[in-house]
N, C-alpha and C. Protein backbone atom coordinates (compact mmCIF):
# COMPACT_ATOMS: atom_id res chain seq x y z
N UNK A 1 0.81 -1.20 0.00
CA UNK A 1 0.00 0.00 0.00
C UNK A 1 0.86 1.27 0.00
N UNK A 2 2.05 0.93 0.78
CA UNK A 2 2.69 2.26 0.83
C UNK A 2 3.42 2.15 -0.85
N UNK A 3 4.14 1.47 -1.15
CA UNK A 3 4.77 1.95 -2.65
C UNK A 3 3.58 2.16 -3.18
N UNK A 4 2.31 1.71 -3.37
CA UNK A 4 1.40 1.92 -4.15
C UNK A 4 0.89 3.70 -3.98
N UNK A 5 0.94 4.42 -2.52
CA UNK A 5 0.81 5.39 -2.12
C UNK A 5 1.78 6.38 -2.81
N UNK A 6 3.34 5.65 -2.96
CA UNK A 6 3.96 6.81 -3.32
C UNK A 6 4.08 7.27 -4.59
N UNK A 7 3.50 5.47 -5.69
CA UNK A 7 3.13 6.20 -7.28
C UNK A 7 2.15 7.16 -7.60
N UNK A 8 1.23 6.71 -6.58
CA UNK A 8 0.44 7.79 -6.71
C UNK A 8 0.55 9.68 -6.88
N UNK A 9 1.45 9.57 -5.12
CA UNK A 9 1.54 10.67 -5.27
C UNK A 9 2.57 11.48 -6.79
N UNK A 10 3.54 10.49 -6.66
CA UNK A 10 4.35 10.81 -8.00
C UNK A 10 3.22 11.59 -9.24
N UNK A 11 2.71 10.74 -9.03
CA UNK A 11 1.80 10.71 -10.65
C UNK A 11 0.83 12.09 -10.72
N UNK A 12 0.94 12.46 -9.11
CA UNK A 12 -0.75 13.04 -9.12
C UNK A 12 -0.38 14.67 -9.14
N UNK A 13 1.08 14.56 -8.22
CA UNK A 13 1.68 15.91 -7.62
C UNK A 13 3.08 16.17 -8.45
N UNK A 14 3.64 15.12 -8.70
CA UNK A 14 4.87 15.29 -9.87
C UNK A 14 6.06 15.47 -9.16
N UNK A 15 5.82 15.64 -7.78
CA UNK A 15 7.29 15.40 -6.54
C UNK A 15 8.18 13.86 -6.93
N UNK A 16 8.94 14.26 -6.63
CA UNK A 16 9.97 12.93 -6.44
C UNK A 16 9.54 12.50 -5.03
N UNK A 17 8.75 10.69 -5.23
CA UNK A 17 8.49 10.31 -3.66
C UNK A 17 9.30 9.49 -3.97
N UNK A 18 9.90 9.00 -2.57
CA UNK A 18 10.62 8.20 -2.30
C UNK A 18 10.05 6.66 -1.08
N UNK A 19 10.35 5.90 -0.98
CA UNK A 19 9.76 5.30 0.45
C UNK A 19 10.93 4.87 0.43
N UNK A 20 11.25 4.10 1.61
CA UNK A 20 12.47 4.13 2.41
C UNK A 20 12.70 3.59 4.15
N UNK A 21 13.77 3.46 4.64
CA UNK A 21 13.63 3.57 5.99
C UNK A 21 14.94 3.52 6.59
N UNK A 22 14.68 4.32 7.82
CA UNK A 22 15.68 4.71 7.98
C UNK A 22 16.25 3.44 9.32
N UNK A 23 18.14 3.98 9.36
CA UNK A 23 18.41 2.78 9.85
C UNK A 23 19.93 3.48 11.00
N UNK A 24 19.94 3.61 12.12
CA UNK A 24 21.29 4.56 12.23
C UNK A 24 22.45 3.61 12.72
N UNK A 25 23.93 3.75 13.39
CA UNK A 25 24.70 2.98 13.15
C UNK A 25 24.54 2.21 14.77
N UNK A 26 23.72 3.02 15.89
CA UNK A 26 23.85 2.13 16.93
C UNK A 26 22.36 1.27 16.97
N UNK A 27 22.02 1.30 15.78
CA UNK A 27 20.16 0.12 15.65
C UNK A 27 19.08 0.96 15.50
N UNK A 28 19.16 2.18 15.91
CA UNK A 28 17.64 2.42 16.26
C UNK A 28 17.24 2.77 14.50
N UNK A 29 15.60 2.48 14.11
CA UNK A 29 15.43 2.43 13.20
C UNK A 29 14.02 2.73 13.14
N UNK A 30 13.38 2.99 11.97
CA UNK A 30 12.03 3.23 11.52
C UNK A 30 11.45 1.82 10.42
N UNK A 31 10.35 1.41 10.36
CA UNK A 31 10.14 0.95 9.13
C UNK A 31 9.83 1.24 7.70
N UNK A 32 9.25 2.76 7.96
CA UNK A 32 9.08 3.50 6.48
C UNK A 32 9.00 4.62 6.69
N UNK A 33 9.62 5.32 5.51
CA UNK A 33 9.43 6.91 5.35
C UNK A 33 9.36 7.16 3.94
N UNK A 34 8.43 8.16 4.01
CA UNK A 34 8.02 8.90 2.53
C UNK A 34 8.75 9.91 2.36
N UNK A 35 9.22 10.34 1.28
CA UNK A 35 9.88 11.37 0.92
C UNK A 35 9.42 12.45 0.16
N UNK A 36 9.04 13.60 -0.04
CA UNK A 36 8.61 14.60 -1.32
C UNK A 36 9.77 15.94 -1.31
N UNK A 37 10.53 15.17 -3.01
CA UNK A 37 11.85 16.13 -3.34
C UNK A 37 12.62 15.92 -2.39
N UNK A 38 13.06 14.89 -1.96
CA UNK A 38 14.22 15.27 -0.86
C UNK A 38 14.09 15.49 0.43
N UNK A 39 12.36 16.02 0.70
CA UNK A 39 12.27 16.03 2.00
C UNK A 39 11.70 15.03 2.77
N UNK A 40 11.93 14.84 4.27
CA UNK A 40 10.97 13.15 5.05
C UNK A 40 9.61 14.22 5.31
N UNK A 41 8.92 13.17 4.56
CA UNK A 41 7.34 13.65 5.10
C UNK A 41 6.31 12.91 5.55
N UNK A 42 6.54 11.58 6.11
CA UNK A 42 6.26 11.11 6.78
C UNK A 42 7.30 10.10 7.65
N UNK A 43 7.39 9.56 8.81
CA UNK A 43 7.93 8.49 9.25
C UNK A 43 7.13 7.43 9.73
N UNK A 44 7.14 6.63 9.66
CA UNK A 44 5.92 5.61 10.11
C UNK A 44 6.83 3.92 10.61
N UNK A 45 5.79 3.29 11.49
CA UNK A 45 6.42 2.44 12.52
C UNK A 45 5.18 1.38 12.80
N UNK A 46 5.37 0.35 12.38
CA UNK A 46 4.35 -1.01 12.43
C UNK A 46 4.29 -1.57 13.64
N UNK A 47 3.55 -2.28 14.00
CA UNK A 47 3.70 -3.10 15.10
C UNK A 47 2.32 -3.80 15.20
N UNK A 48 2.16 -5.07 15.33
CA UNK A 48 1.01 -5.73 15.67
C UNK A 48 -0.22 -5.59 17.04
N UNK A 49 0.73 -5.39 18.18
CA UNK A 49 -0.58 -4.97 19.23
C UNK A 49 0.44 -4.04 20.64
N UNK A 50 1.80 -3.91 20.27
CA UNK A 50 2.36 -2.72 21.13
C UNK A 50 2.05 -1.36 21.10
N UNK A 51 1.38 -0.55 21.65
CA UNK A 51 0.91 0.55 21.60
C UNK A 51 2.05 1.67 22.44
N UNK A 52 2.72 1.19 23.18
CA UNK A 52 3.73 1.87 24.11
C UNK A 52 4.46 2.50 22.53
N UNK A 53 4.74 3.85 22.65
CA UNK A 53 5.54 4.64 21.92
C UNK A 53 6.66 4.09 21.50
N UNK A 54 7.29 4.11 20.20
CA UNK A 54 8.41 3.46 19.79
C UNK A 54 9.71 4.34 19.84
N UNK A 55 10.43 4.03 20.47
CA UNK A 55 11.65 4.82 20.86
C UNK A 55 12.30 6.01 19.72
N UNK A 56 12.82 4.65 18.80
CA UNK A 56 13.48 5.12 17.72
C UNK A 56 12.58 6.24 16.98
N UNK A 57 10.74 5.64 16.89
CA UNK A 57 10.18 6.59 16.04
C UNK A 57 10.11 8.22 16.91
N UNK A 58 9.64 8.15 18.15
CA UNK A 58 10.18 9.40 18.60
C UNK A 58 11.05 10.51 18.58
N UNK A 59 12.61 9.65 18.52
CA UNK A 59 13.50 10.29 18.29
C UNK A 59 13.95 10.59 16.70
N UNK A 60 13.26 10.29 16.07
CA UNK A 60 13.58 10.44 14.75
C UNK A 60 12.69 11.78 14.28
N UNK A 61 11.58 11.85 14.81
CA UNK A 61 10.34 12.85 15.02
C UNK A 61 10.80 14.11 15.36
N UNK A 62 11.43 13.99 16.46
CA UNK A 62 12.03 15.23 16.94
C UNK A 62 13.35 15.85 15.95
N UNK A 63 14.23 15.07 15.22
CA UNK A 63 14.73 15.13 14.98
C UNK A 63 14.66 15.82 13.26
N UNK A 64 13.25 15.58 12.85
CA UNK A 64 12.89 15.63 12.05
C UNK A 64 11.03 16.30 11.87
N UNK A 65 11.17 17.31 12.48
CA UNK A 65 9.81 18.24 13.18
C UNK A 65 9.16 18.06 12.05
N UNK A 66 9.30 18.48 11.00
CA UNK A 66 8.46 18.97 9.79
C UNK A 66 7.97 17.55 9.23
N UNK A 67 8.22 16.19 10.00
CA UNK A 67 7.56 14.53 9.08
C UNK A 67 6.62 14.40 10.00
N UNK A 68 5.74 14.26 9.55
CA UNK A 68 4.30 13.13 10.32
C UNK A 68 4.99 11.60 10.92
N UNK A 69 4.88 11.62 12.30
CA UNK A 69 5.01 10.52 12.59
C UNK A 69 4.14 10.12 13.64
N UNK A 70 4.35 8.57 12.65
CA UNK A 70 3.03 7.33 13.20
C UNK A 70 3.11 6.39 13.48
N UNK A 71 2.69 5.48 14.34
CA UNK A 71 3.11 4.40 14.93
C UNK A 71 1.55 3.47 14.44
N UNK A 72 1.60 2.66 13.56
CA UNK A 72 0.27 2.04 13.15
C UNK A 72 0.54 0.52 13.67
N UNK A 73 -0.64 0.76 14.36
CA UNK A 73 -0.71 -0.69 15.18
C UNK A 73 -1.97 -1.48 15.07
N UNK A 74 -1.77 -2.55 14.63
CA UNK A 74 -3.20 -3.40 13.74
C UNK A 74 -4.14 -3.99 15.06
N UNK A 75 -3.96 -4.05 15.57
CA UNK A 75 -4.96 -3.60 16.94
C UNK A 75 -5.07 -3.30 17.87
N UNK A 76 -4.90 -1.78 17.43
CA UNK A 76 -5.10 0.00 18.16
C UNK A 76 -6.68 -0.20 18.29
N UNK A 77 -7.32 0.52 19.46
CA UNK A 77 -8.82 0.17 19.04
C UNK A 77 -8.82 2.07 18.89
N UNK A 78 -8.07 2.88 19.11
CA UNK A 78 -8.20 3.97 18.90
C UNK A 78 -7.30 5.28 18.58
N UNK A 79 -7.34 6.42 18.40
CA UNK A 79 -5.98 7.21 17.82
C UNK A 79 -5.64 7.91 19.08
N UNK A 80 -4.18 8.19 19.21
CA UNK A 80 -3.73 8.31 20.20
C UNK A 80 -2.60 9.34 19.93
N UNK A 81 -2.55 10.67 20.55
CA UNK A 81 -1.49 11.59 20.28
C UNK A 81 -0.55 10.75 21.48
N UNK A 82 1.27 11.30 21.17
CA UNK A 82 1.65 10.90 22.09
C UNK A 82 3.47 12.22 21.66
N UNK A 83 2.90 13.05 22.62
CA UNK A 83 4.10 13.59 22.27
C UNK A 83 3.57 14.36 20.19
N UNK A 84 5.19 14.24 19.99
CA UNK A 84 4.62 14.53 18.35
C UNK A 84 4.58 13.35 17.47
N UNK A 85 3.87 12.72 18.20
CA UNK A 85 3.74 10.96 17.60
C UNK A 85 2.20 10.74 17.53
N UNK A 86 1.74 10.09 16.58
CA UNK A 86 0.23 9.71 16.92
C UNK A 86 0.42 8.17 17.01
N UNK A 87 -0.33 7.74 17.13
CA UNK A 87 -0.49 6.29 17.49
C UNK A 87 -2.23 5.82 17.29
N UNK A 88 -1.80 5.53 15.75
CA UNK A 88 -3.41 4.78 15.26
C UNK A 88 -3.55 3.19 14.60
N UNK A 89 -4.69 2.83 14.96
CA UNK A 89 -5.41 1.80 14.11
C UNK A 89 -4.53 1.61 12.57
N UNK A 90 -4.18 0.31 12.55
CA UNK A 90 -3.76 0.47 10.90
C UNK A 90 -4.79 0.40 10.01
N UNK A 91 -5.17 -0.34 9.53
CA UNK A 91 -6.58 -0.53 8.93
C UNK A 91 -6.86 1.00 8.71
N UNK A 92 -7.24 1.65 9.70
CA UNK A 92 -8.31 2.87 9.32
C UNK A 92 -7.73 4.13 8.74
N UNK A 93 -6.01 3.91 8.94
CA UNK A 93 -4.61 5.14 8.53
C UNK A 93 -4.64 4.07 7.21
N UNK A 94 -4.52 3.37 6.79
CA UNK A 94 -4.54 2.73 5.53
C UNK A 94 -5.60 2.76 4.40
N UNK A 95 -6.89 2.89 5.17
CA UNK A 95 -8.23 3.14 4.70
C UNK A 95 -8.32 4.43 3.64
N UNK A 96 -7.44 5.60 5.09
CA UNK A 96 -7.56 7.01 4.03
C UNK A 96 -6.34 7.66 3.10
N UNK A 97 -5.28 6.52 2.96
CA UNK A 97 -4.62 6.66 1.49
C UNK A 97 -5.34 7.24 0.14
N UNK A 98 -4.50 8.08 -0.13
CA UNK A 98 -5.02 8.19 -1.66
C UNK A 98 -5.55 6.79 -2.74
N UNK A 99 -4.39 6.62 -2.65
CA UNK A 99 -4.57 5.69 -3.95
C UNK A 99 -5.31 4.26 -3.93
């Protein structure tokens, strides 16, 4: 869904998207990030039923103010700010993709 997300946007907006993830040299890591032109505009972080905030995605957040970051958890029963992190339902953050 997400590469499918980022042809889209390619196609629709004409940005260079990228998906990706980031990885640093002492482990901490993300599972995906979107890119438009060069910039991170989203960071995003999977997990099956851990809802506790993900370290790495936090610190990558801060690090990186201007990306949406999300922690999508496939059973979240609800959306959850946390810091500059949200923490939602996958299913329903997947639902409102473009493409």
């Amino acid at each position: 869904m997400l590469c499918k997300q980022a042809h889209y946007r390619c196609d629709t907006t004409g940005c260079d998207v990228g998906l990706h993830y980031i990885r640093t040299k002492d482990g901490a890591e993300v599972d995906f990030c979107l890119s438009c032109d060069g910039a991170l505009d989203q960071l995003l972080e999977c997990k099956v039923s851990d809802t506790r905030p993900h370290r790495a995605l936090a610190r990558f957040a801060a690090q990186w103010a201007d990306a949406e970051a999300v922690q999508l958890v496939r059973d979240a029963r609800q959306v959850e700010r946390r810091g500059v992190m949200a923490i939602e339902p996958a299913a329903a953050w997947l639902a409102r993709l473009d493409a």
